[in-house]
C-alpha atoms as a PDB file:
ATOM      1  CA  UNK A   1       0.000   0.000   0.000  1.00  0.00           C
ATOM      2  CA  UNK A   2       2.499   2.033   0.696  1.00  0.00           C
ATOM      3  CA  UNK A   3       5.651   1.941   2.731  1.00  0.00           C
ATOM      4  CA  UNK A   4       5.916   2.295   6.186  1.00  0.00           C
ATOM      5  CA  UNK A   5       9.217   1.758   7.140  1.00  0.00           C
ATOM      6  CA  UNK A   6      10.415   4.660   5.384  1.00  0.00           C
ATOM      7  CA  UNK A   7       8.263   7.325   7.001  1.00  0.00           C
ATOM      8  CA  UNK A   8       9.685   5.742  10.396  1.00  0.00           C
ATOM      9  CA  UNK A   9      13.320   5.813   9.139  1.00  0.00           C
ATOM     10  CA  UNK A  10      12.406   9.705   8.206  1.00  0.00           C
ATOM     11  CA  UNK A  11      10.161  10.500  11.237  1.00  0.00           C
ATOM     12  CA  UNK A  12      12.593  12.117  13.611  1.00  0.00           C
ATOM     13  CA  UNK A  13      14.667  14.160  10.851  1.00  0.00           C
ATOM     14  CA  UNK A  14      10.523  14.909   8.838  1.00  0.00           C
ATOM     15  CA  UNK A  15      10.187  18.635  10.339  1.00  0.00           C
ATOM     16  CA  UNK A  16      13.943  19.336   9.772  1.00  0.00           C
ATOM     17  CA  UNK A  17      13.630  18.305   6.357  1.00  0.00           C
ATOM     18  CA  UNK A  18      10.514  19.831   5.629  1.00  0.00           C
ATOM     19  CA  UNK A  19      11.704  22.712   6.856  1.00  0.00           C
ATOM     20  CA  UNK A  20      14.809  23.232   4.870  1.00  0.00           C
ATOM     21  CA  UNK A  21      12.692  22.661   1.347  1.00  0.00           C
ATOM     22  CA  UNK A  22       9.706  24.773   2.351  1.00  0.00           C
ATOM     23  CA  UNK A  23      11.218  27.629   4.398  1.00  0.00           C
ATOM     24  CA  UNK A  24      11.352  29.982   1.684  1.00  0.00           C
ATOM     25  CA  UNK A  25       7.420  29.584   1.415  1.00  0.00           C
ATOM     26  CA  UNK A  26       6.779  29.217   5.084  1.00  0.00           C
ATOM     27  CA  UNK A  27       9.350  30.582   7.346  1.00  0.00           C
ATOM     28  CA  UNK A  28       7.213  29.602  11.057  1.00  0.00           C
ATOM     29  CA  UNK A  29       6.595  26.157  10.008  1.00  0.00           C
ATOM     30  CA  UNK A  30       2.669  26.443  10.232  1.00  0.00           C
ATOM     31  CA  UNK A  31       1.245  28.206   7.757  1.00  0.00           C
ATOM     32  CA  UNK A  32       0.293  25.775   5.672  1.00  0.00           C
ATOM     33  CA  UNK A  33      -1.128  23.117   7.952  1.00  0.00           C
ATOM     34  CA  UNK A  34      -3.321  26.017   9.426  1.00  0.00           C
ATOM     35  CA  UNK A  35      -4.473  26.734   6.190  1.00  0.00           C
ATOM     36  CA  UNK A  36      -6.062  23.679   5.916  1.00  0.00           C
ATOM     37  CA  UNK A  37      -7.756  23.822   9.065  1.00  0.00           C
ATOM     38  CA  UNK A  38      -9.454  27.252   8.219  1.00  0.00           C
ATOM     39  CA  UNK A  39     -10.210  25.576   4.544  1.00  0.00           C
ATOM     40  CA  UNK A  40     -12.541  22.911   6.626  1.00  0.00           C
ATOM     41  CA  UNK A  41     -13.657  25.439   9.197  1.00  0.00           C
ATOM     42  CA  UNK A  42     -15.214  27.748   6.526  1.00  0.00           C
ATOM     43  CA  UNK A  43     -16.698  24.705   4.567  1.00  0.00           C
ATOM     44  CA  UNK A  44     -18.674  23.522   7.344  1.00  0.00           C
ATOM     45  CA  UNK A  45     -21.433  24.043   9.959  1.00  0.00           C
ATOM     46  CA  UNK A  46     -21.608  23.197  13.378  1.00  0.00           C
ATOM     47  CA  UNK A  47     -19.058  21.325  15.533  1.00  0.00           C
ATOM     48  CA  UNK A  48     -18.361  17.144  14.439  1.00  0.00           C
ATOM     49  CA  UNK A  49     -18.282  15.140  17.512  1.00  0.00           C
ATOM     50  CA  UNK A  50     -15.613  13.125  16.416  1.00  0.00           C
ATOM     51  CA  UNK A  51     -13.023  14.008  13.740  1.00  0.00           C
ATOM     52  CA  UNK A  52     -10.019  11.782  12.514  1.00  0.00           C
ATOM     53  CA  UNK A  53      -7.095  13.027  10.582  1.00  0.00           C
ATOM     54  CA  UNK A  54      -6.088   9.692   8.630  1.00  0.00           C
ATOM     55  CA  UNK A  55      -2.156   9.815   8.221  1.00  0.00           C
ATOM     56  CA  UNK A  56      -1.090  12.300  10.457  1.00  0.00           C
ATOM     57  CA  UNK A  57       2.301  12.134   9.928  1.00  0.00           C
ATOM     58  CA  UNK A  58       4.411  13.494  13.135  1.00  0.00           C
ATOM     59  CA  UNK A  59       1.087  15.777  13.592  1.00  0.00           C
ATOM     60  CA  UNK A  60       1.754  18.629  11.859  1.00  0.00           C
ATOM     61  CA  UNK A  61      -1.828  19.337  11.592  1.00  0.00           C
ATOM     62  CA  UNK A  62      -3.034  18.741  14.715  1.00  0.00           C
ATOM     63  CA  UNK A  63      -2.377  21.557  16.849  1.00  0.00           C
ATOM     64  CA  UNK A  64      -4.255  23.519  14.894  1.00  0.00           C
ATOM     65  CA  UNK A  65      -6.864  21.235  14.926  1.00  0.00           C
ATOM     66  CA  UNK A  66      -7.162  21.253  18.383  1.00  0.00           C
ATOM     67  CA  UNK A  67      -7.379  24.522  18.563  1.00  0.00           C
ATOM     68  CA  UNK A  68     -10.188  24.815  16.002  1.00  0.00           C
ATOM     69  CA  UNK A  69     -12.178  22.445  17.383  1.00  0.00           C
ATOM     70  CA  UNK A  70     -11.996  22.441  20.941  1.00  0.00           C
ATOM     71  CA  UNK A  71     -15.400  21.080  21.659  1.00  0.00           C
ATOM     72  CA  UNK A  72     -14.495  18.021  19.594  1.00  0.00           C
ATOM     73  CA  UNK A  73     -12.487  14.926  20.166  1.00  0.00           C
ATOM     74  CA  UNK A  74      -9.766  14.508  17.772  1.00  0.00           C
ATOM     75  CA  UNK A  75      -8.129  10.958  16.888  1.00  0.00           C
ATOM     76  CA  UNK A  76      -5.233  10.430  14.634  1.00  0.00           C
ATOM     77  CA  UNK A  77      -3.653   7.376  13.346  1.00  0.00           C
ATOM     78  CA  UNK A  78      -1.009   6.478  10.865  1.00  0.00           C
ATOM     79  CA  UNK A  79       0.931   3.729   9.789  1.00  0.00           C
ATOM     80  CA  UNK A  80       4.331   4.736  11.073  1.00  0.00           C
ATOM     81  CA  UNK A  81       4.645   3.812  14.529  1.00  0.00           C
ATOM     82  CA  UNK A  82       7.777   6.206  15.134  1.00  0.00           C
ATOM     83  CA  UNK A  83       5.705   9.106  13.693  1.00  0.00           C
ATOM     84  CA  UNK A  84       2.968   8.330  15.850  1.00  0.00           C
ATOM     85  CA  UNK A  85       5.315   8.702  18.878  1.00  0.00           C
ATOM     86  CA  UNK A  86       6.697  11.924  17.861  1.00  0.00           C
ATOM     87  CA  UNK A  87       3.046  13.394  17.138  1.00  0.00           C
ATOM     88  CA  UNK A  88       1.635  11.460  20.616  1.00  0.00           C
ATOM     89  CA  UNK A  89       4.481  14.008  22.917  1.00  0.00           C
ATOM     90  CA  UNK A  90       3.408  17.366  21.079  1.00  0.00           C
ATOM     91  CA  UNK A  91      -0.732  16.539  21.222  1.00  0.00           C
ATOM     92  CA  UNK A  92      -1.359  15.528  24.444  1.00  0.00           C
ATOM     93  CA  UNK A  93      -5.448  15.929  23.626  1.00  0.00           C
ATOM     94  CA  UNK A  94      -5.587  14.044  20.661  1.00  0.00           C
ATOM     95  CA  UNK A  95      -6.016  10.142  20.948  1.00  0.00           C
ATOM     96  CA  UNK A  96      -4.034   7.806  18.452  1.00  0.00           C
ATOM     97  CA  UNK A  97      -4.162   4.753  16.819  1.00  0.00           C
ATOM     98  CA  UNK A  98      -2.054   2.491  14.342  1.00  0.00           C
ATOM     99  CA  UNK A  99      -3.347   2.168  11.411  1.00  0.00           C
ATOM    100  CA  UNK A 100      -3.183  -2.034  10.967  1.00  0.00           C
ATOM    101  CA  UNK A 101      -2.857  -2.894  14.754  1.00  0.00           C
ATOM    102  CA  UNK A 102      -5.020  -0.801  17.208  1.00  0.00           C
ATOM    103  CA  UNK A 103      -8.577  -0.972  17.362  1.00  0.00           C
ATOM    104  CA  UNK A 104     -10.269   1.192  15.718  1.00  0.00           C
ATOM    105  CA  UNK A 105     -12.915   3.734  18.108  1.00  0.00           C
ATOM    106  CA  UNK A 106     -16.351   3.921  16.702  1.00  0.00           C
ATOM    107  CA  UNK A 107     -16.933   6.513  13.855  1.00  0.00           C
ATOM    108  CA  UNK A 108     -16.016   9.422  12.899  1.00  0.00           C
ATOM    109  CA  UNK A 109     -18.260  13.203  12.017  1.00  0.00           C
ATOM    110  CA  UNK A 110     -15.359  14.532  10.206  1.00  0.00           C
ATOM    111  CA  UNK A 111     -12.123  12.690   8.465  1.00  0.00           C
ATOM    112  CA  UNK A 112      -9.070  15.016   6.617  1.00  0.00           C
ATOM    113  CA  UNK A 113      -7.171  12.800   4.912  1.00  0.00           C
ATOM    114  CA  UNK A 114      -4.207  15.451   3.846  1.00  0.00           C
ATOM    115  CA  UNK A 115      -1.206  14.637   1.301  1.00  0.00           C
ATOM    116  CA  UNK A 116      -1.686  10.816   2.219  1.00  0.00           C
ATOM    117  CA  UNK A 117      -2.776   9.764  -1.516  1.00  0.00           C
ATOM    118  CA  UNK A 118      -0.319  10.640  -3.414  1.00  0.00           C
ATOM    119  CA  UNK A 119       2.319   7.903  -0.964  1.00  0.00           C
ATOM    120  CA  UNK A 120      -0.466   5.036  -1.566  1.00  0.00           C
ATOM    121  CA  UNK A 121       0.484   2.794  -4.734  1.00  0.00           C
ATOM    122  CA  UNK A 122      -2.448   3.338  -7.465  1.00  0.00           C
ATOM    123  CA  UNK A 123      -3.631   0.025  -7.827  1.00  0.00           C
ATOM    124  CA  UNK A 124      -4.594   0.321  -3.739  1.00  0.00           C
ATOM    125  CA  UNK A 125      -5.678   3.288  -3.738  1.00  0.00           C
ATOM    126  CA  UNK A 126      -9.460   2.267  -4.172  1.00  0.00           C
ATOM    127  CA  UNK A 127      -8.856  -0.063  -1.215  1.00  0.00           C
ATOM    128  CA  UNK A 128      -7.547   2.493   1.429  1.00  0.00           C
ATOM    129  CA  UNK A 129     -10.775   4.993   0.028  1.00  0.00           C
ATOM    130  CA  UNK A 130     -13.143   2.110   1.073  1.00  0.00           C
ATOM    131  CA  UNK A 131     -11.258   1.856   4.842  1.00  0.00           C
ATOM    132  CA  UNK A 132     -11.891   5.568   4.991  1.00  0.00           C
ATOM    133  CA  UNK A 133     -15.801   5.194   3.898  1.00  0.00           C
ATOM    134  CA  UNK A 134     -16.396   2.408   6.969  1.00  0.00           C
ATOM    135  CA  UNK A 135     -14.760   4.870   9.249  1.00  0.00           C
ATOM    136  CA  UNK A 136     -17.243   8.321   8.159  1.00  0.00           C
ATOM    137  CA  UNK A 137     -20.425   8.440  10.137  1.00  0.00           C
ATOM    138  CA  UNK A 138     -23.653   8.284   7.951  1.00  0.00           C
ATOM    139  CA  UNK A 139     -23.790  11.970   6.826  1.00  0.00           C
ATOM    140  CA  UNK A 140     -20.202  13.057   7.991  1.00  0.00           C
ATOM    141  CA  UNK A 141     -17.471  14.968   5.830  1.00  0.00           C
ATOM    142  CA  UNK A 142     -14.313  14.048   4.465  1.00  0.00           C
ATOM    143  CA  UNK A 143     -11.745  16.045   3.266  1.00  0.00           C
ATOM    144  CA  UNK A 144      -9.040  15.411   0.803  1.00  0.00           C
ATOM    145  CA  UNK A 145      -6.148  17.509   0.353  1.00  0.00           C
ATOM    146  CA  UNK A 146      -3.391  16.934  -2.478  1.00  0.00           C
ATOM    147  CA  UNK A 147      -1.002  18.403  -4.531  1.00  0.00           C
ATOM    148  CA  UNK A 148      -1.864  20.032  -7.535  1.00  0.00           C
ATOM    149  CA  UNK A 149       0.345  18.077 -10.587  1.00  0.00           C
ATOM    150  CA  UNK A 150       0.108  20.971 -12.715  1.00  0.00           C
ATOM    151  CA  UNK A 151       1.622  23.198 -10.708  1.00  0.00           C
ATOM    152  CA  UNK A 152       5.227  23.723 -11.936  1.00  0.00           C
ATOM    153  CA  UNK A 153       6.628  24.574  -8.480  1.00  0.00           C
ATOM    154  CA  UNK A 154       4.888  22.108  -6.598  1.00  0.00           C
ATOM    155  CA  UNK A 155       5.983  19.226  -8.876  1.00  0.00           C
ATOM    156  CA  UNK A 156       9.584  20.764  -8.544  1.00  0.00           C
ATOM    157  CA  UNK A 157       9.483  20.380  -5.055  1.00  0.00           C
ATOM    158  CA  UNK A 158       7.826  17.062  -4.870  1.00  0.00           C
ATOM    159  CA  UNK A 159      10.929  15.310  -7.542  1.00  0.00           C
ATOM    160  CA  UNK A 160      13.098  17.074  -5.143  1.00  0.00           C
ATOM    161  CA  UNK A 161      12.177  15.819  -1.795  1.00  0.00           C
ATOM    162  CA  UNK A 162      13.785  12.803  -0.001  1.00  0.00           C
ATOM    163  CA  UNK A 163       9.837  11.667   1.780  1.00  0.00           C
ATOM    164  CA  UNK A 164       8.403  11.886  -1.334  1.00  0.00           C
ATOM    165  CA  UNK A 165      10.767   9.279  -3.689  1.00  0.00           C
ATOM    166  CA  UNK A 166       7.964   7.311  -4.567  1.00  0.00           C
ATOM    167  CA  UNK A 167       5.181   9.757  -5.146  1.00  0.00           C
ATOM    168  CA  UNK A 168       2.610   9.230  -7.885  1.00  0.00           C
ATOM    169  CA  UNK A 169       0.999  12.899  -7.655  1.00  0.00           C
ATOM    170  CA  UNK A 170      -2.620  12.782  -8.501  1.00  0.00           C
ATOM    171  CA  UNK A 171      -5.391  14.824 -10.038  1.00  0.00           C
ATOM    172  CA  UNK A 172      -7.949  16.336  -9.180  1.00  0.00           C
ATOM    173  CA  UNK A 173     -10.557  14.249 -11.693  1.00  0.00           C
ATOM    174  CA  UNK A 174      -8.888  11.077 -10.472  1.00  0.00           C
ATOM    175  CA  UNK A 175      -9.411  11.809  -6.696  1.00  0.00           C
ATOM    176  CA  UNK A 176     -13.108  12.751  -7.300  1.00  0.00           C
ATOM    177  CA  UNK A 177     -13.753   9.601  -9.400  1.00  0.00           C
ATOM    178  CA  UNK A 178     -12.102   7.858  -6.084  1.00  0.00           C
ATOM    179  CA  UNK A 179     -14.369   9.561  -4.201  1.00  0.00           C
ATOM    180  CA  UNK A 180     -17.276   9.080  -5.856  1.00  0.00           C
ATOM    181  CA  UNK A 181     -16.891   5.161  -7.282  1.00  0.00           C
ATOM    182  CA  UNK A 182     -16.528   4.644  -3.160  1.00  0.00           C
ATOM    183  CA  UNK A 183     -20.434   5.932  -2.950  1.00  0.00           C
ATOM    184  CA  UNK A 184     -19.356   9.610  -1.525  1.00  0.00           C
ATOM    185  CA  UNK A 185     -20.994  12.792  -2.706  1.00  0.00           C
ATOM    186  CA  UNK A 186     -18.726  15.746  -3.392  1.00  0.00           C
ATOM    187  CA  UNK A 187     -20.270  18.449  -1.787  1.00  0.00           C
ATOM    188  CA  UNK A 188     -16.855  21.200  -2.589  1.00  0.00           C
ATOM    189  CA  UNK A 189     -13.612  21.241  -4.597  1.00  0.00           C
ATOM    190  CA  UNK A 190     -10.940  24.663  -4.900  1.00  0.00           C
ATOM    191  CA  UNK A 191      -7.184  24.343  -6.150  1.00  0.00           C
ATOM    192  CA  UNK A 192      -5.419  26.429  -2.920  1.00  0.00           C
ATOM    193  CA  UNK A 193      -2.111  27.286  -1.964  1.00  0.00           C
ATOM    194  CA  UNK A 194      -2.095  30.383  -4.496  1.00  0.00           C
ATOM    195  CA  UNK A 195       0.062  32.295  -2.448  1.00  0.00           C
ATOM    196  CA  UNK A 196       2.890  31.364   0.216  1.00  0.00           C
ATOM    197  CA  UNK A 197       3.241  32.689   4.083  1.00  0.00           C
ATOM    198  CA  UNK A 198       4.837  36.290   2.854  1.00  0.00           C
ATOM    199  CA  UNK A 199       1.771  37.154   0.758  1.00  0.00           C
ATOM    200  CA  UNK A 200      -0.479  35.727   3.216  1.00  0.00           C
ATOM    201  CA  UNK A 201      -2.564  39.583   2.711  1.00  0.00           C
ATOM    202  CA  UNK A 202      -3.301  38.530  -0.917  1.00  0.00           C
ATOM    203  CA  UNK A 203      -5.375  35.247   0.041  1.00  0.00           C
ATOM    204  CA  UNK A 204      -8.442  37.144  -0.354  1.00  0.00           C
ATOM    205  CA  UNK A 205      -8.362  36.293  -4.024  1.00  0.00           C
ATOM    206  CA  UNK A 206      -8.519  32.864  -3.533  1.00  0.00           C
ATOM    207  CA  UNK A 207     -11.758  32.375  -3.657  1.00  0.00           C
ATOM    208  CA  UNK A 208     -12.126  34.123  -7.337  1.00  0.00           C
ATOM    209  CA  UNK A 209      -8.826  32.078  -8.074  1.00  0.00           C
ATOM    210  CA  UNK A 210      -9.749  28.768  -6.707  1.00  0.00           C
ATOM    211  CA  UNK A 211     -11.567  27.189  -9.895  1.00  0.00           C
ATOM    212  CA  UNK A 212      -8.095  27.398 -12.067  1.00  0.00           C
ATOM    213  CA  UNK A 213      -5.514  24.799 -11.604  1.00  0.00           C
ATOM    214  CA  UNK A 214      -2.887  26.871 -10.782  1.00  0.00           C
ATOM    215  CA  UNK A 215      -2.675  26.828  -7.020  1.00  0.00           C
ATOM    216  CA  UNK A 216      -0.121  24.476  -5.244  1.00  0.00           C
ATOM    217  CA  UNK A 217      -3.111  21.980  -3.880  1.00  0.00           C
ATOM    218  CA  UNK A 218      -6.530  21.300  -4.274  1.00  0.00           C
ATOM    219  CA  UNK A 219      -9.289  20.480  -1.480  1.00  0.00           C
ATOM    220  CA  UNK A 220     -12.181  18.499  -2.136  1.00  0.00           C
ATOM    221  CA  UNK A 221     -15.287  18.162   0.177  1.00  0.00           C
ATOM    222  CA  UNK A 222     -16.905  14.985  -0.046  1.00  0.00           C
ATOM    223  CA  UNK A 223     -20.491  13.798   2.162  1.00  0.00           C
ATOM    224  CA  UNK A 224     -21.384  10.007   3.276  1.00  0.00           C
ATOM    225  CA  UNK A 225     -25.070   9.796   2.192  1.00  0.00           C
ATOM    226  CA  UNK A 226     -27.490   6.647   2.751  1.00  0.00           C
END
């Protein structure tokens, strides 16, 4: 599916890396995973119950999910066990799981799967969507995050990152044909990631922006309907 052992051979050195290829575009290391979090907060209504980030990584996200959504319970799993331990000491709130080993708690209101797809071979990716549509609550969201092939600088980045050897970027149309051949309504799409940290002011064009595929990622909102 994909490969585990080499996100825990990277997991202690991931924000150090990350850091030295994306520091130009985000110079205090949260900008982008907070921009995520305000993507979902202004795409839904009321507060889930229960929401699981699927492949969080060493947790990069979760702060500011936590901070969002204080009034819900946050879970996070992955399949790297060393990542998992990294991201369990900086989110004390949030409760974990392995993907493969733990048991799995209940469902969930809201799921973000972010820049997950594009490590998962092709031929499984199908498979892992399915996981992810026995986990979502009957009516809850999902959101997908990925990066945007046509973007020149974002595939530059991607060829030239050590975590991301084996990346098969994909599109838009193919992750909403995932979506929807798994029974899932898509309720939202926008490419994002138009402008980096230093022109933060200028994300008020987004939204006029967001149907052209030139922004670094795309979103896409998806429902689980009966």
């Amino acid at each position: 599916m994909t490969d585990n052992a080499k996100f825990d051979r990277y997991a202690e050195d991931y924000q150090k890396l990350l850091g030295e290829q994306l520091g130009f575009f985000d110079p205090d290391k949260g900008y982008f995973a907070e921009y995520k979090i305000d993507i979902i907060k202004k795409h839904i209504t009321g507060t889930p119950k229960k929401i699981l980030e699927y492949g969080c990584g060493i947790g990069r996200n979760l702060p500011y999910l936590t901070r969002h959504f204080e009034h819900s319970t946050i879970y996070a799993c992955d399949i790297s066990s060393k990542s998992l331990d990294i991201a369990k000491a900086g989110n004390p709130k949030v409760k974990f799981f392995l993907l493969g080993q733990d048991l799995i708690q209940g469902k969930f209101d809201l799921i973000i799967v972010a820049l997950v797809f594009h490590h998962i071979y092709p031929s499984f990716r199908s498979t892992v969507m399915s996981d992810i549509f026995y986990l979502l609550q009957e009516q809850g969201n999902i959101f997908i995050f990925e990066h945007n092939p046509y973007n020149p600088v974002t595939r530059y980045l991607v060829n030239h990152c050590i975590f991301d050897d084996d990346a098969v970027l994909i599109t838009k149309r193919e992750m909403m044909k995932i979506l929807t051949d798994a029974h899932l309504a898509i309720t939202a799409w926008r490419y994002t990631l138009f402008f980096p940290a230093f022109l933060k002011k200028l994300r008020f064009f987004e939204p006029v922006l967001g149907y052209l595929p030139l922004g670094g990622q795309y979103f896409i909102k998806a429902r689980k309907s009966k």
